[in-house]
Protein backbone atom coordinates (compact mmCIF):
# COMPACT_ATOMS: atom_id res chain seq x y z
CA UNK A 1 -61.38 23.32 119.58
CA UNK A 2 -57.38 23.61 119.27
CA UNK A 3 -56.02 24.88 122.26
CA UNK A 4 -53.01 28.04 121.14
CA UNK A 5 -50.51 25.37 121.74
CA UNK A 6 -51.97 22.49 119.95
CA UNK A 7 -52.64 24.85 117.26
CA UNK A 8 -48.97 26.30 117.08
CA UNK A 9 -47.63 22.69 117.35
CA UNK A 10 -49.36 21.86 114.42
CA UNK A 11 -47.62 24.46 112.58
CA UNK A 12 -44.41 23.71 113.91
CA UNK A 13 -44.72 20.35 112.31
CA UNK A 14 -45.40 21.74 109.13
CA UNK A 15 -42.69 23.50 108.99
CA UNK A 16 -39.59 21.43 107.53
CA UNK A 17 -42.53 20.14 105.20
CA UNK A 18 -43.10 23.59 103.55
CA UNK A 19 -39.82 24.29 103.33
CA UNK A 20 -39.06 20.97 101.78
CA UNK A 21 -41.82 21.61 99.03
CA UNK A 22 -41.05 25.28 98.52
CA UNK A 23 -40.32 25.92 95.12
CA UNK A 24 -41.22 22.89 93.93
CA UNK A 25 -43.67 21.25 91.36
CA UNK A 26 -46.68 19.16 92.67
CA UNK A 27 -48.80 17.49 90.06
CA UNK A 28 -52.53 16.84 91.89
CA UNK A 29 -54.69 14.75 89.97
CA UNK A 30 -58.38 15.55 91.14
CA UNK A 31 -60.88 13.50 90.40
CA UNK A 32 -63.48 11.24 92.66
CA UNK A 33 -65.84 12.44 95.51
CA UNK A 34 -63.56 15.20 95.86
CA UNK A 35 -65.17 16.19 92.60
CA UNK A 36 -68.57 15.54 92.96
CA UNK A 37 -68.99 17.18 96.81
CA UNK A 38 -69.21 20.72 97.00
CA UNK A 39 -67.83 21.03 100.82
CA UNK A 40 -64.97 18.55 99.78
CA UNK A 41 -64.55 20.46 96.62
CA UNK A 42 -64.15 23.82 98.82
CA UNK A 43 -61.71 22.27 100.91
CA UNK A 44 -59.51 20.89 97.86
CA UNK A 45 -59.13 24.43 96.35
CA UNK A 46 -58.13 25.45 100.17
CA UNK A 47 -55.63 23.16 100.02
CA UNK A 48 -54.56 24.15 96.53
CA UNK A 49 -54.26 27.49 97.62
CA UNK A 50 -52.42 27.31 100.93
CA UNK A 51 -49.89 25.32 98.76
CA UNK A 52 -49.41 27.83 96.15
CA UNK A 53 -48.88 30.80 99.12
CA UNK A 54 -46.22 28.91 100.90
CA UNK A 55 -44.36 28.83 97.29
CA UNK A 56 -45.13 25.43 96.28
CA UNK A 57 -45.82 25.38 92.22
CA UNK A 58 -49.34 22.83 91.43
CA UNK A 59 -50.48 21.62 88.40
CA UNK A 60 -54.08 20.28 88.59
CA UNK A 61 -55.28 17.39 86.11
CA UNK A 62 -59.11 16.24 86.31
CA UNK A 63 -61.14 13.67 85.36
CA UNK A 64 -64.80 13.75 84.66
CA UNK A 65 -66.42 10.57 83.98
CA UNK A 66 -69.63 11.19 86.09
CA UNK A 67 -70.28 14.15 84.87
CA UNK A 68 -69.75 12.94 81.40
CA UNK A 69 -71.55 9.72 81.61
CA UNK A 70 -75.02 12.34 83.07
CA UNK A 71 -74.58 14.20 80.44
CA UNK A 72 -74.76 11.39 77.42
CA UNK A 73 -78.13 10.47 79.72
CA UNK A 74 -79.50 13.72 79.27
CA UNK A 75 -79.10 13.85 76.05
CA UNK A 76 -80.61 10.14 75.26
CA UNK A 77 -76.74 8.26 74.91
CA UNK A 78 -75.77 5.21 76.66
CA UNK A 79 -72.41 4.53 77.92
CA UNK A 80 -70.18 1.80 76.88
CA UNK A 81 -67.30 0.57 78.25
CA UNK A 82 -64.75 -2.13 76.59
CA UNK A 83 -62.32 -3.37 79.76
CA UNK A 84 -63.22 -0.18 81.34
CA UNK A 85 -62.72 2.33 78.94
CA UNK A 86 -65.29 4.50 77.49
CA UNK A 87 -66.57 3.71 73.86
CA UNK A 88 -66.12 7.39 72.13
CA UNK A 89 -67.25 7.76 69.23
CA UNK A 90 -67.77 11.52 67.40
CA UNK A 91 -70.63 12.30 69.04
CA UNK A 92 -69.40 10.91 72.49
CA UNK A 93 -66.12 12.96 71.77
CA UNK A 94 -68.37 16.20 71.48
CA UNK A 95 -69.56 15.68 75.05
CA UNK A 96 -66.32 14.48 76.33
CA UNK A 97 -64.87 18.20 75.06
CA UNK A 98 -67.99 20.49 75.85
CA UNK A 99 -68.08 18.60 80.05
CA UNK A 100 -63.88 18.52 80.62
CA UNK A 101 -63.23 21.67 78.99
CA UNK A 102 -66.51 24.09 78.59
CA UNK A 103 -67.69 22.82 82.32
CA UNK A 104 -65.21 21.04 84.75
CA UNK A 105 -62.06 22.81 83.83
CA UNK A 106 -63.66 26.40 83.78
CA UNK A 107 -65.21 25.99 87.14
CA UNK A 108 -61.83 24.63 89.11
CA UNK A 109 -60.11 28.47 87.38
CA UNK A 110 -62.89 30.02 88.67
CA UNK A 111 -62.55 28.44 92.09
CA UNK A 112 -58.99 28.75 92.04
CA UNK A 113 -59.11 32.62 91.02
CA UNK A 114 -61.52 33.24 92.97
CA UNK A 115 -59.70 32.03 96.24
CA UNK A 116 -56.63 34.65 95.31
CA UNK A 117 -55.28 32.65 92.87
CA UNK A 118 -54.05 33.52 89.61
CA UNK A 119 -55.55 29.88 87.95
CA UNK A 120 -55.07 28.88 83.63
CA UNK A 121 -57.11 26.42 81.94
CA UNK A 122 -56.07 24.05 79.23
CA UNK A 123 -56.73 21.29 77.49
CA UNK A 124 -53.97 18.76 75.67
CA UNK A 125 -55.09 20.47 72.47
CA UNK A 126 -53.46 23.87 73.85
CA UNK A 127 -49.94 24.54 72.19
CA UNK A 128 -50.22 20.48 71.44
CA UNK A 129 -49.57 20.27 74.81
CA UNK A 130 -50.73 16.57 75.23
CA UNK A 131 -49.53 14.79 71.70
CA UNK A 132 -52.06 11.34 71.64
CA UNK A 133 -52.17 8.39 69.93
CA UNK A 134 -55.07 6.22 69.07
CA UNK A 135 -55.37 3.05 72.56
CA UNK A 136 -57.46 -0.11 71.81
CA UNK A 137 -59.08 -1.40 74.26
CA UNK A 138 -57.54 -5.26 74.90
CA UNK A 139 -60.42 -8.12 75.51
CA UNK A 140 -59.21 -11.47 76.77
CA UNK A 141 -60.50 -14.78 75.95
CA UNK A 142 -58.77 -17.31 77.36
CA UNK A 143 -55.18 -17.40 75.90
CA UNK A 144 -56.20 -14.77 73.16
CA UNK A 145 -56.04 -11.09 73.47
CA UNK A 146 -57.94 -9.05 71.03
CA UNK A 147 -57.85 -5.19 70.56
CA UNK A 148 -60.80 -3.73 69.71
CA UNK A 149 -61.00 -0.24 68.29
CA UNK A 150 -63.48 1.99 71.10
CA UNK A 151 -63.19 4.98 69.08
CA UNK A 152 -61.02 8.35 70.24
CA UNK A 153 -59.68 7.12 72.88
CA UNK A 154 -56.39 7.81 73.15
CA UNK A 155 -52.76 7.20 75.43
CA UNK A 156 -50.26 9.86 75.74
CA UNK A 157 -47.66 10.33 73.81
CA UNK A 158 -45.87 13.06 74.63
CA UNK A 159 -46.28 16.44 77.00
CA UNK A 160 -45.02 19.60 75.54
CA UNK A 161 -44.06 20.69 79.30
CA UNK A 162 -42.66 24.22 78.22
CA UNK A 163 -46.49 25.20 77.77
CA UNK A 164 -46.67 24.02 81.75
CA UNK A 165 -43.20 25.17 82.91
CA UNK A 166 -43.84 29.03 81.19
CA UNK A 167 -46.85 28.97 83.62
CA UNK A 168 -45.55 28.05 86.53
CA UNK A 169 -42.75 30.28 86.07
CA UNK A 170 -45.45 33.06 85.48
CA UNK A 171 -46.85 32.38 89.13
CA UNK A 172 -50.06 30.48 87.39
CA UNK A 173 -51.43 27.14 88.58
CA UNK A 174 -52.39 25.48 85.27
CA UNK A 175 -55.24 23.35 85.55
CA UNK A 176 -55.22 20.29 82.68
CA UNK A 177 -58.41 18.79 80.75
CA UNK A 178 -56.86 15.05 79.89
CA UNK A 179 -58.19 15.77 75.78
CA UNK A 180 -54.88 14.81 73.58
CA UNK A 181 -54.43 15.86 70.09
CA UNK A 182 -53.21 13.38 67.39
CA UNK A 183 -51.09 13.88 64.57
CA UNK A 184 -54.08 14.82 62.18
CA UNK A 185 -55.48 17.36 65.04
CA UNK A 186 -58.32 14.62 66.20
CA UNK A 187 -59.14 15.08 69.77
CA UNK A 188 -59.01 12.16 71.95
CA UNK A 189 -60.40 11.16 75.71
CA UNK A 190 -57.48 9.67 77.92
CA UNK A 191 -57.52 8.52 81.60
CA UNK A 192 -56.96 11.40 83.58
CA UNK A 193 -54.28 9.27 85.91
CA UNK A 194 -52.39 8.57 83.09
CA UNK A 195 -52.25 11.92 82.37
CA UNK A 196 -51.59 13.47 85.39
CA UNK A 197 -48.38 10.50 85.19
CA UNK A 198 -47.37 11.86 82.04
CA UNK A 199 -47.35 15.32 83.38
CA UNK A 200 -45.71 14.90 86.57
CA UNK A 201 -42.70 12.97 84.89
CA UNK A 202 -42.35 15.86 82.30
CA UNK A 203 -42.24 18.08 84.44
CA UNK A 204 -40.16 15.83 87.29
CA UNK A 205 -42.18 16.45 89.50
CA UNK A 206 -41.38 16.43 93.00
CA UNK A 207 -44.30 14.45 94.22
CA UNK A 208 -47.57 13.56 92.10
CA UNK A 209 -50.59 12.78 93.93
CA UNK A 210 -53.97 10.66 92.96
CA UNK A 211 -57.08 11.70 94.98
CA UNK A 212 -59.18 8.60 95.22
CA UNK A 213 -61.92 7.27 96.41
CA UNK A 214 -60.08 4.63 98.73
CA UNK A 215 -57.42 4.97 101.24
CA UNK A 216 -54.31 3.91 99.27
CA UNK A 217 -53.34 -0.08 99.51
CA UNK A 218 -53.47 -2.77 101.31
CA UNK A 219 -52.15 -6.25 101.75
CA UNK A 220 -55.21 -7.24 102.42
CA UNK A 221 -57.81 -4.80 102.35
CA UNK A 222 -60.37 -6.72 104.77
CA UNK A 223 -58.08 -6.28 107.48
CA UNK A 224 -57.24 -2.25 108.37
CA UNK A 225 -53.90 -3.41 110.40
CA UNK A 226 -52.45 -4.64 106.53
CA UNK A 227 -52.57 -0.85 105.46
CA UNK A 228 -49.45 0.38 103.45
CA UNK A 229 -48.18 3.61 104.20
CA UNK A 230 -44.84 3.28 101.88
CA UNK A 231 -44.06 0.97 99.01
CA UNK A 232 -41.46 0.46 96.34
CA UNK A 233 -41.51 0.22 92.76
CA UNK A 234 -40.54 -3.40 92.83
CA UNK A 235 -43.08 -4.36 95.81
CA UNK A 236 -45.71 -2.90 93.68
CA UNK A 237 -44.99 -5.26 90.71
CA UNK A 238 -44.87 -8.03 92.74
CA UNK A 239 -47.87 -7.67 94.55
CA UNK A 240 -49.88 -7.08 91.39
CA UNK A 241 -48.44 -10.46 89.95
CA UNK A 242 -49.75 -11.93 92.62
CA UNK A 243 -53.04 -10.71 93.09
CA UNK A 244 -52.60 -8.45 95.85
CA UNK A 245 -53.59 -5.21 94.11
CA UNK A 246 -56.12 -5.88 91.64
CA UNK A 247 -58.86 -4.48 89.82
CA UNK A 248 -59.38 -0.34 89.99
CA UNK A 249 -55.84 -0.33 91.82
CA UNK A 250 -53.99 -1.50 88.79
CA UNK A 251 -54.55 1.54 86.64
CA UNK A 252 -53.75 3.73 89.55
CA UNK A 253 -50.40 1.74 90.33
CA UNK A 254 -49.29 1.80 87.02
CA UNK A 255 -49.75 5.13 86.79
CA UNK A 256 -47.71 6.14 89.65
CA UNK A 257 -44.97 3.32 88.47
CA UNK A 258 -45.00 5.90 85.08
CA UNK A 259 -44.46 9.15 87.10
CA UNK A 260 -41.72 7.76 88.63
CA UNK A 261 -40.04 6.26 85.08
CA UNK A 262 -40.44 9.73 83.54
CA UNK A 263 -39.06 11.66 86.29
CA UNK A 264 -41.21 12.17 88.97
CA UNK A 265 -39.44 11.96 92.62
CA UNK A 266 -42.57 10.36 94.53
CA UNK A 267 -45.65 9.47 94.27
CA UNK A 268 -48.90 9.25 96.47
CA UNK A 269 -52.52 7.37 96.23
CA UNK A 270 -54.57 9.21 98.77
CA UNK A 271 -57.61 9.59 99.96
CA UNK A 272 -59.71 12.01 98.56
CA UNK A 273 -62.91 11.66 100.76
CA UNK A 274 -60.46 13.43 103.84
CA UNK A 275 -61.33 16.64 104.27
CA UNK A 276 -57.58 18.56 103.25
CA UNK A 277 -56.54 14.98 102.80
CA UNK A 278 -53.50 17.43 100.56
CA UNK A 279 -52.55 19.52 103.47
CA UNK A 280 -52.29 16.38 105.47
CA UNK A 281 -50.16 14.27 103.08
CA UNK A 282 -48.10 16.89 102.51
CA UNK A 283 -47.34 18.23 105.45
CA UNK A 284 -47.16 16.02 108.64
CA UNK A 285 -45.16 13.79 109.82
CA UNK A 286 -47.19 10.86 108.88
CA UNK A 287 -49.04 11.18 105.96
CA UNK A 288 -52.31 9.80 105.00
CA UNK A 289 -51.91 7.82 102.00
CA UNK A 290 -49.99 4.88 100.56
CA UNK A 291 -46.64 6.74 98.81
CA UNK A 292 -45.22 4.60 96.15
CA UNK A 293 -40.69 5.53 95.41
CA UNK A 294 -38.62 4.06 93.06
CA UNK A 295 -36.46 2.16 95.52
């Protein structure tokens, strides 16, 4: 137990933190075991909340894959995947709509509302708020790269952030499904970090942060000491051309590296396992995760 003072201490340090963030816009992509426990999952809509009464603005944008994937087993479907991305055909497409939007995104409202919240959910097909284009999935062999068509999968195009921003200026905390629309109103499935990217640099955000299932980066991730707590733009492409991030990292990276070309002010990969691993990013002195700047 916290002792008064370490407990008004804590607080203290909090302070120039929430007044830092006040008024601003926080883009929180949720997604991981953060997802999938229900004690972490309490905690993250804590979190969520404590921001929002101390005047911070959140957008939420979620993934889904597990949840989608036990679905298209219930139902008799396998799962593909071309370099990671999921093969989506019509029927796949069906399930990808009926688990982000009919299931995921209505129970993070209700959570949200029913903390005290005043919670909207939406998907990119909302007001066109996510315009998507068709992504092939690129296959290397050797020298050769081939794109292969995987279906509706799609990247982002463009956000239609006044959808977002009319929200937020409403007192809401809109909470995204990453389903784009294309031109000829076909849905599509995109990565939810490359949404969540897309959104926070709309909206220049102040800070956009990943919930993982890792601690953020390392120079070496067998050895704990090599943790980074802060990183640049430039160190970031240099240690993914040579090898130091690699594999799940890259998408998460990149992602970050396109917040911060769009707009956003900072960005954070953090670990979503922490109990209030928000709370603690956000507001001590410290941090938990690896935050990624422009310069």
């Amino acid at each position: 137990m916290f002792s008064p003072e370490d407990t008004a201490s804590i607080l203290v340090e909090a302070l120039p933190y929430i007044q830092k963030f006040y008024g601003k816009t926080i883009v929180i992509k949720y997604g991981g075991n953060a997802m999938l426990s229900d004690e972490l999952k309490k905690k993250v809509i804590k979190d969520i909340t404590l921001m929002k009464f101390v005047g911070i603005r959140p957008v939420i944008v979620h993934g889904g894959g597990p949840d989608i994937t036990g679905f298209l087993k219930k139902i008799g479907k396998k799962s593909e995947f071309v370099s990671g991305l999921r093969v989506t055909d019509e029927e796949t497409m069906e399930v990808v709509e009926m688990v982000l939007i009919g299931k995921i995104n209505s129970e993070i409202v209700n959570l949200l509302n029913q903390a005290g919240n005043h919670a909207v959910g939406l998907s990119g097909k909302d007001a066109s708020l996510i315009e998507a284009g068709k992504k092939f999935a690129e296959v290397h062999d050797g020298d050769a790269t081939e794109k292969v068509d995987i279906g509706h999968v799609g990247e982002v195009k463009k956000i239609h952030d006044h959808v977002l921003n009319d929200l937020l200026d409403g007192g809401y905390i809109p909470v995204v499904a990453p389903v784009g629309v294309g031109s000829e109103g076909e849905s599509y499935n995109i990565n939810a970090d490359y949404v969540a990217a897309k959104v926070a640099g709309a909206l220049k955000a102040e800070k956009l942060l990943l919930l993982t299932d890792v601690e953020g980066i390392y120079k070496n991730y067998e050895d704990k000491s090599s943790f980074i707590s802060s990183i640049t733009e430039a160190e970031i492409r240099k240690y993914i051309s040579d090898g130091t991030i690699s594999g799940g990292m890259i998408p998460k990276v990149e992602a970050c590296l396109d917040a911060l070309t769009d707009g956003a002010r900072k960005t954070s990969i953090i670990d979503g396992r922490l109990p209030h691993s928000l709370l603690l990013e956000l507001f001590t002195e410290k941090g938990i995760g690896t935050e990624i700047v422009k310069e």
